[in-house]
Protein backbone atom coordinates (compact mmCIF):
# COMPACT_ATOMS: atom_id res chain seq x y z
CA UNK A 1 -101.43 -89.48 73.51
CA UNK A 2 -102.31 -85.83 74.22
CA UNK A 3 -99.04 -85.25 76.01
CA UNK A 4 -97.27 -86.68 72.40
CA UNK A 5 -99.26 -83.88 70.62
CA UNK A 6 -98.21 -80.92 72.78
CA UNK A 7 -94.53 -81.97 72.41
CA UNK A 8 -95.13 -81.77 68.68
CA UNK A 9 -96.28 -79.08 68.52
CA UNK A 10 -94.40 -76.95 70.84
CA UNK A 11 -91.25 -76.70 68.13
CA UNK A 12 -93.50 -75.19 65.70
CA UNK A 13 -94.97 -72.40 68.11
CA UNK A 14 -91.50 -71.75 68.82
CA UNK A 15 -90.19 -71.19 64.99
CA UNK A 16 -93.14 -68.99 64.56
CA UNK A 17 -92.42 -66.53 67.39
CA UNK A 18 -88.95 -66.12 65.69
CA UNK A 19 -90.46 -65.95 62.44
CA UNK A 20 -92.89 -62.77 64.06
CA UNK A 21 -89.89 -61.40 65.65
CA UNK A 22 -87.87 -60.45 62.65
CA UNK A 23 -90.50 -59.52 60.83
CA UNK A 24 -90.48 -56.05 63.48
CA UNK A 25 -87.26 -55.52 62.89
CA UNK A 26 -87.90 -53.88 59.31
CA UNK A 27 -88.70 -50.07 59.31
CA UNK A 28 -89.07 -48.85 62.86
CA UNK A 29 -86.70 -47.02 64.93
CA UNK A 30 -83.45 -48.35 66.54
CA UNK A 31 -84.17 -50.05 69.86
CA UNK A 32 -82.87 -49.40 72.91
CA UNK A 33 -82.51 -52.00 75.94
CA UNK A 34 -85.77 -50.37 77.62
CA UNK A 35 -88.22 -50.95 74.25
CA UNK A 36 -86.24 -54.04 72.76
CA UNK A 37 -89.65 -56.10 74.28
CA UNK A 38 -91.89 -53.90 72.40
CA UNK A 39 -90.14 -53.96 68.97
CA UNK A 40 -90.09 -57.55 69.10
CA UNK A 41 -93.56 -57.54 68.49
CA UNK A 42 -94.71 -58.96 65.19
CA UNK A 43 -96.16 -55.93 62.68
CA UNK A 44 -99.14 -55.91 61.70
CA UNK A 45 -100.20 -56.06 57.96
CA UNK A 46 -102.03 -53.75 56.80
CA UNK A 47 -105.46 -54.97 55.46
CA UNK A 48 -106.10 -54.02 51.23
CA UNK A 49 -109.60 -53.29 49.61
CA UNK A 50 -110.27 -52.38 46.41
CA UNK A 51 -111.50 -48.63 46.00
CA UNK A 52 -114.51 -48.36 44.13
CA UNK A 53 -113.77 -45.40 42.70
CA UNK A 54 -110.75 -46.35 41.01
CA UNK A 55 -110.98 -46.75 37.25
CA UNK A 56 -108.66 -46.93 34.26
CA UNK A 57 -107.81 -44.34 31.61
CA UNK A 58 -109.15 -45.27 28.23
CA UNK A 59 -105.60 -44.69 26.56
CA UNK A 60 -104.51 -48.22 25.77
CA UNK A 61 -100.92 -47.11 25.17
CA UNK A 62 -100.17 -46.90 29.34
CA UNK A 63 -101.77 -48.82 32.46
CA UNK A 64 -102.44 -45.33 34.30
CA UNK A 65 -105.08 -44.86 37.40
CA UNK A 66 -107.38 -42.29 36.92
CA UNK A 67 -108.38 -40.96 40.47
CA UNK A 68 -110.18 -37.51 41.93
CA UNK A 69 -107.83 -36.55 45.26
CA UNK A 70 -109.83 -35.88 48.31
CA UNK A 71 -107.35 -34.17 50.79
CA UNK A 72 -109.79 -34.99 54.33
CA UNK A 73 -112.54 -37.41 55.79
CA UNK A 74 -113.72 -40.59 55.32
CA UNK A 75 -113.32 -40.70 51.21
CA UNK A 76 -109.39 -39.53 51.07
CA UNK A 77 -107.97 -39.88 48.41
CA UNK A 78 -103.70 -39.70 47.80
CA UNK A 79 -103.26 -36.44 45.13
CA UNK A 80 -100.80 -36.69 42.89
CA UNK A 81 -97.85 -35.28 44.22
CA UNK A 82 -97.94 -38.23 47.14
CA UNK A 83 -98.23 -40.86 44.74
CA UNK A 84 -94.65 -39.48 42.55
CA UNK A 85 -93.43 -39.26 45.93
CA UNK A 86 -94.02 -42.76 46.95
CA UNK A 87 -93.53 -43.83 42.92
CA UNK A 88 -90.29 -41.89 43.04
CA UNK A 89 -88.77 -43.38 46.30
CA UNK A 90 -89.60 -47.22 46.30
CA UNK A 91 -88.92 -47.60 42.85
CA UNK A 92 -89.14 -44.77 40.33
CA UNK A 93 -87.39 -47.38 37.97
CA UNK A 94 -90.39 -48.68 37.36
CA UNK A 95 -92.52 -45.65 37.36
CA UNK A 96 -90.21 -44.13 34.15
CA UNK A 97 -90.89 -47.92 32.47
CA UNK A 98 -87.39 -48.71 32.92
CA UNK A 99 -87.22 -51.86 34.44
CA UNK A 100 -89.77 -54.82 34.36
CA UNK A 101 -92.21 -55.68 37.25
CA UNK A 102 -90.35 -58.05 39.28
CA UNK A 103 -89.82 -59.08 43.14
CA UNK A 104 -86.90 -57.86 45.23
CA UNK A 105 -85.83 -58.64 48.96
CA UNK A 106 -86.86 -56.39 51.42
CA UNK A 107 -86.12 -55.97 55.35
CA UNK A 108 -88.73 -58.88 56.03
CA UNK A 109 -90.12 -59.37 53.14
CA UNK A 110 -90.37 -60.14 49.64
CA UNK A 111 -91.59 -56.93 47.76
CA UNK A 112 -93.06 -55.99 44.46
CA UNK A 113 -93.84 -53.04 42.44
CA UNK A 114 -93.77 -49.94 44.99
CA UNK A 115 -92.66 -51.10 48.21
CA UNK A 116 -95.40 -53.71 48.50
CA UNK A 117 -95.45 -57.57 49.33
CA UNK A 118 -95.41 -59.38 46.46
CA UNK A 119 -98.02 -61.82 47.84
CA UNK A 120 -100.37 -59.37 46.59
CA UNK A 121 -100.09 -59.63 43.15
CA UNK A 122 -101.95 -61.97 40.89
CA UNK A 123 -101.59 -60.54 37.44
CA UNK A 124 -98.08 -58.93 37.89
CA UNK A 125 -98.95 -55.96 35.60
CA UNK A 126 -97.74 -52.31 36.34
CA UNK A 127 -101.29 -51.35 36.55
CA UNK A 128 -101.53 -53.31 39.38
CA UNK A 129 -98.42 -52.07 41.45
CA UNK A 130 -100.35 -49.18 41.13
CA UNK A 131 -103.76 -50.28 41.98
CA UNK A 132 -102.01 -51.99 44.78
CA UNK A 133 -100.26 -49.10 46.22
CA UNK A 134 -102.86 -46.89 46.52
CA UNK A 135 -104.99 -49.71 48.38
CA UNK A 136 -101.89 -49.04 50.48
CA UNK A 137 -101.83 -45.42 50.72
CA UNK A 138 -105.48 -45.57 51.76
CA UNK A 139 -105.02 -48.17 54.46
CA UNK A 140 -101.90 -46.00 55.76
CA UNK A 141 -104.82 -42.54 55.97
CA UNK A 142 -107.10 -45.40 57.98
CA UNK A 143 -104.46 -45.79 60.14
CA UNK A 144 -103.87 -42.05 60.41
CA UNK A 145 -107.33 -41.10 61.21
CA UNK A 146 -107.88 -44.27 64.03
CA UNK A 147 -104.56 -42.76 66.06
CA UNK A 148 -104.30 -39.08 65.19
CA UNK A 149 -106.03 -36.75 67.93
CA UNK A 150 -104.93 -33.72 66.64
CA UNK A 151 -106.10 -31.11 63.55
CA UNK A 152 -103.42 -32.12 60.19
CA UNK A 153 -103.24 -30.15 56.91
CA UNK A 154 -103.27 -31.73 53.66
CA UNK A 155 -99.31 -31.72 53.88
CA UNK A 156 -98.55 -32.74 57.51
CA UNK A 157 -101.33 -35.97 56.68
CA UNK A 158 -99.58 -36.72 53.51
CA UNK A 159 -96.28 -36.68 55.21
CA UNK A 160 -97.77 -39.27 57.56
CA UNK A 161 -99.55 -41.30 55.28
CA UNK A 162 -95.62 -42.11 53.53
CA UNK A 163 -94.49 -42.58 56.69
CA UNK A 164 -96.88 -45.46 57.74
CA UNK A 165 -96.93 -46.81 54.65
CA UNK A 166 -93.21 -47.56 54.84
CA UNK A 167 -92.89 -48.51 58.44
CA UNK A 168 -96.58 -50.26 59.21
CA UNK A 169 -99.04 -49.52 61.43
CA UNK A 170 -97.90 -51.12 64.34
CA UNK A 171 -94.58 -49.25 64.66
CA UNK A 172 -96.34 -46.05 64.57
CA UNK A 173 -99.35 -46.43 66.45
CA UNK A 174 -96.66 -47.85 69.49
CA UNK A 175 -94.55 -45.07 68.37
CA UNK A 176 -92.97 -42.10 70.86
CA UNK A 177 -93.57 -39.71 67.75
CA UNK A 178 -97.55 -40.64 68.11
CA UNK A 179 -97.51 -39.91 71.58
CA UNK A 180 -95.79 -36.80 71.31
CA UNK A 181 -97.81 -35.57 68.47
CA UNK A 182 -100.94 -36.39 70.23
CA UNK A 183 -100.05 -34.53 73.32
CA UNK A 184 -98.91 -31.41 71.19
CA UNK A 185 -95.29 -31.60 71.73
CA UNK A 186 -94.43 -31.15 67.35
CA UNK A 187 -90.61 -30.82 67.97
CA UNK A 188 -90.27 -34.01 69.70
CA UNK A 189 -92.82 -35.55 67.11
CA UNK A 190 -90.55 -34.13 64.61
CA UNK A 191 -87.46 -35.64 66.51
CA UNK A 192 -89.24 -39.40 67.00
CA UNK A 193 -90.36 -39.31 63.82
CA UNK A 194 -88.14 -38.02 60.93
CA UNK A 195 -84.45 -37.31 62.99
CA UNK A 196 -81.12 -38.79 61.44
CA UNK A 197 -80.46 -40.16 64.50
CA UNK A 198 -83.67 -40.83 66.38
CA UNK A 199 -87.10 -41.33 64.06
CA UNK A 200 -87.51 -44.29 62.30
CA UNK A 201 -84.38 -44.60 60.23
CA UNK A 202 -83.15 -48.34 61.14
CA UNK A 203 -84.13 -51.77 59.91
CA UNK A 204 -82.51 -55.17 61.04
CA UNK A 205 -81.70 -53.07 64.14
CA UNK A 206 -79.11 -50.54 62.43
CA UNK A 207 -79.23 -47.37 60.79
CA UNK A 208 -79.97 -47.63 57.13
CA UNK A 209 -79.08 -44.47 55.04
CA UNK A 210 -82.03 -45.30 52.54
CA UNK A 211 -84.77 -44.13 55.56
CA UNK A 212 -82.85 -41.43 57.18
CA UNK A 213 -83.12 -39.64 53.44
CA UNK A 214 -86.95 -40.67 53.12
CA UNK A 215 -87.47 -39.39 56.45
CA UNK A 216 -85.75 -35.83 55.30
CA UNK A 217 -88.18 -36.06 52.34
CA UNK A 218 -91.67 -36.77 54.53
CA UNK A 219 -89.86 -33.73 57.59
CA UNK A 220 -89.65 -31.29 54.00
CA UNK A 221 -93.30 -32.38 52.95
CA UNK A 222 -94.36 -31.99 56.44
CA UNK A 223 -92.84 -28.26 57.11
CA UNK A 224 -93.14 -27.37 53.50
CA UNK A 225 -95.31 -28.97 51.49
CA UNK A 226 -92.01 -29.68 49.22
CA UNK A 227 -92.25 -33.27 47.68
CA UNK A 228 -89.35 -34.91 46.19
CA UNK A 229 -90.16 -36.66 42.42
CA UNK A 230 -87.69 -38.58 40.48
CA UNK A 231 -90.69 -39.24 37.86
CA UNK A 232 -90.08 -38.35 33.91
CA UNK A 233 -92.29 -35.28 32.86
């Protein structure tokens, strides 16, 4: 009887471990023979609470957030130039209020609102795609500030906050960018990390020209402070 079990249940670890493996495949870097191992990995998800500090306008007329930026330490906060940013490049459609709150395919997954898995949602309002990407945005600074061993300025962490917020924390924190940012080496961060040709511009294994120009974006907010904004004045 227990060797009838284990035969059952083999098949199903075996359609999970392909299930984990293309879930890596979305947002990371291209892989070459000697990391294919390591970017078969499953990502991990990253983990949302609610922030306490996040309230509503009283306007009834528009589901807006209301939030006090924080640019450093343990109560960061995204300002609002990061948020267009992120607004304006997953789905600025929806920021202007010209298309409804709905799901789409993404590499992996199925997504809702700005960028984010749809499984997240329970009363599908616009106010919560927001709510729910800024839970985001703060679990991508967590992630920041547990691998990050060296000083940041309130551009260079923003530019890094969009960046793990689109690829996941396991890609980066695994990443040759990390490593070479950690060990001071900024032009072959820059290079890992936001190149055409060699940061994180691939998912399903090729190039996709969607993240090579969000990864020109985060290099401009990173050197320049410059953030792109397709949001109505």
């Amino acid at each position: 009887m227990r060797i009838k079990i284990i035969s059952f249940m083999t098949p199903l670890y075996v359609v999970g471990f392909f299930v984990l493996t293309w879930a890596v495949w979305a947002h990371t870097t291209c892989p070459d023979s000697a990391e294919a191992t390591v970017l078969e990995k499953a990502r991990v998800d990253l983990k949302f609470k609610q922030p306490d500090d996040v309230v509503k306008e009283k306007p009834a007329d528009k589901d807006v957030l209301k939030y006090t930026s924080i640019y450093s330490g343990e109560h960061w906060r995204p300002d609002a130039k990061l948020t267009a940013f992120v607004k304006s490049i997953e789905n600025h459609p929806l920021a202007n209020g010209k298309t409804k709150l709905v799901k789409y395919k993404d590499f992996g997954y199925i997504a809702k609102g700005y960028g984010t898995r749809a499984k997240h949602f329970k009363k599908n309002t616009v106010e919560e795609a927001e709510r729910i990407m800024i839970d985001h945005l703060l679990a991508s600074n967590k992630v920041v500030d547990r691998h990050v061993k060296v000083d940041l300025t309130h551009h260079q962490r923003n530019a890094l906050v969009s960046l793990v917020y689109n690829i996941g924390p396991f890609a980066f924190s695994t990443s040759k960018a990390l490593k070479a940012l950690n060990n001071g080496d900024i032009r072959s961060f820059k290079i890992h990390a936001f190149d055409p040709k060699h940061g994180f511009v691939c998912a399903g294994g090729r190039h996709n020209k969607g993240l090579m120009v969000r990864r020109a974006h985060e290099l401009n907010i990173w050197e320049k402070g410059s953030y792109y904004s397709q949001l109505d004045s």
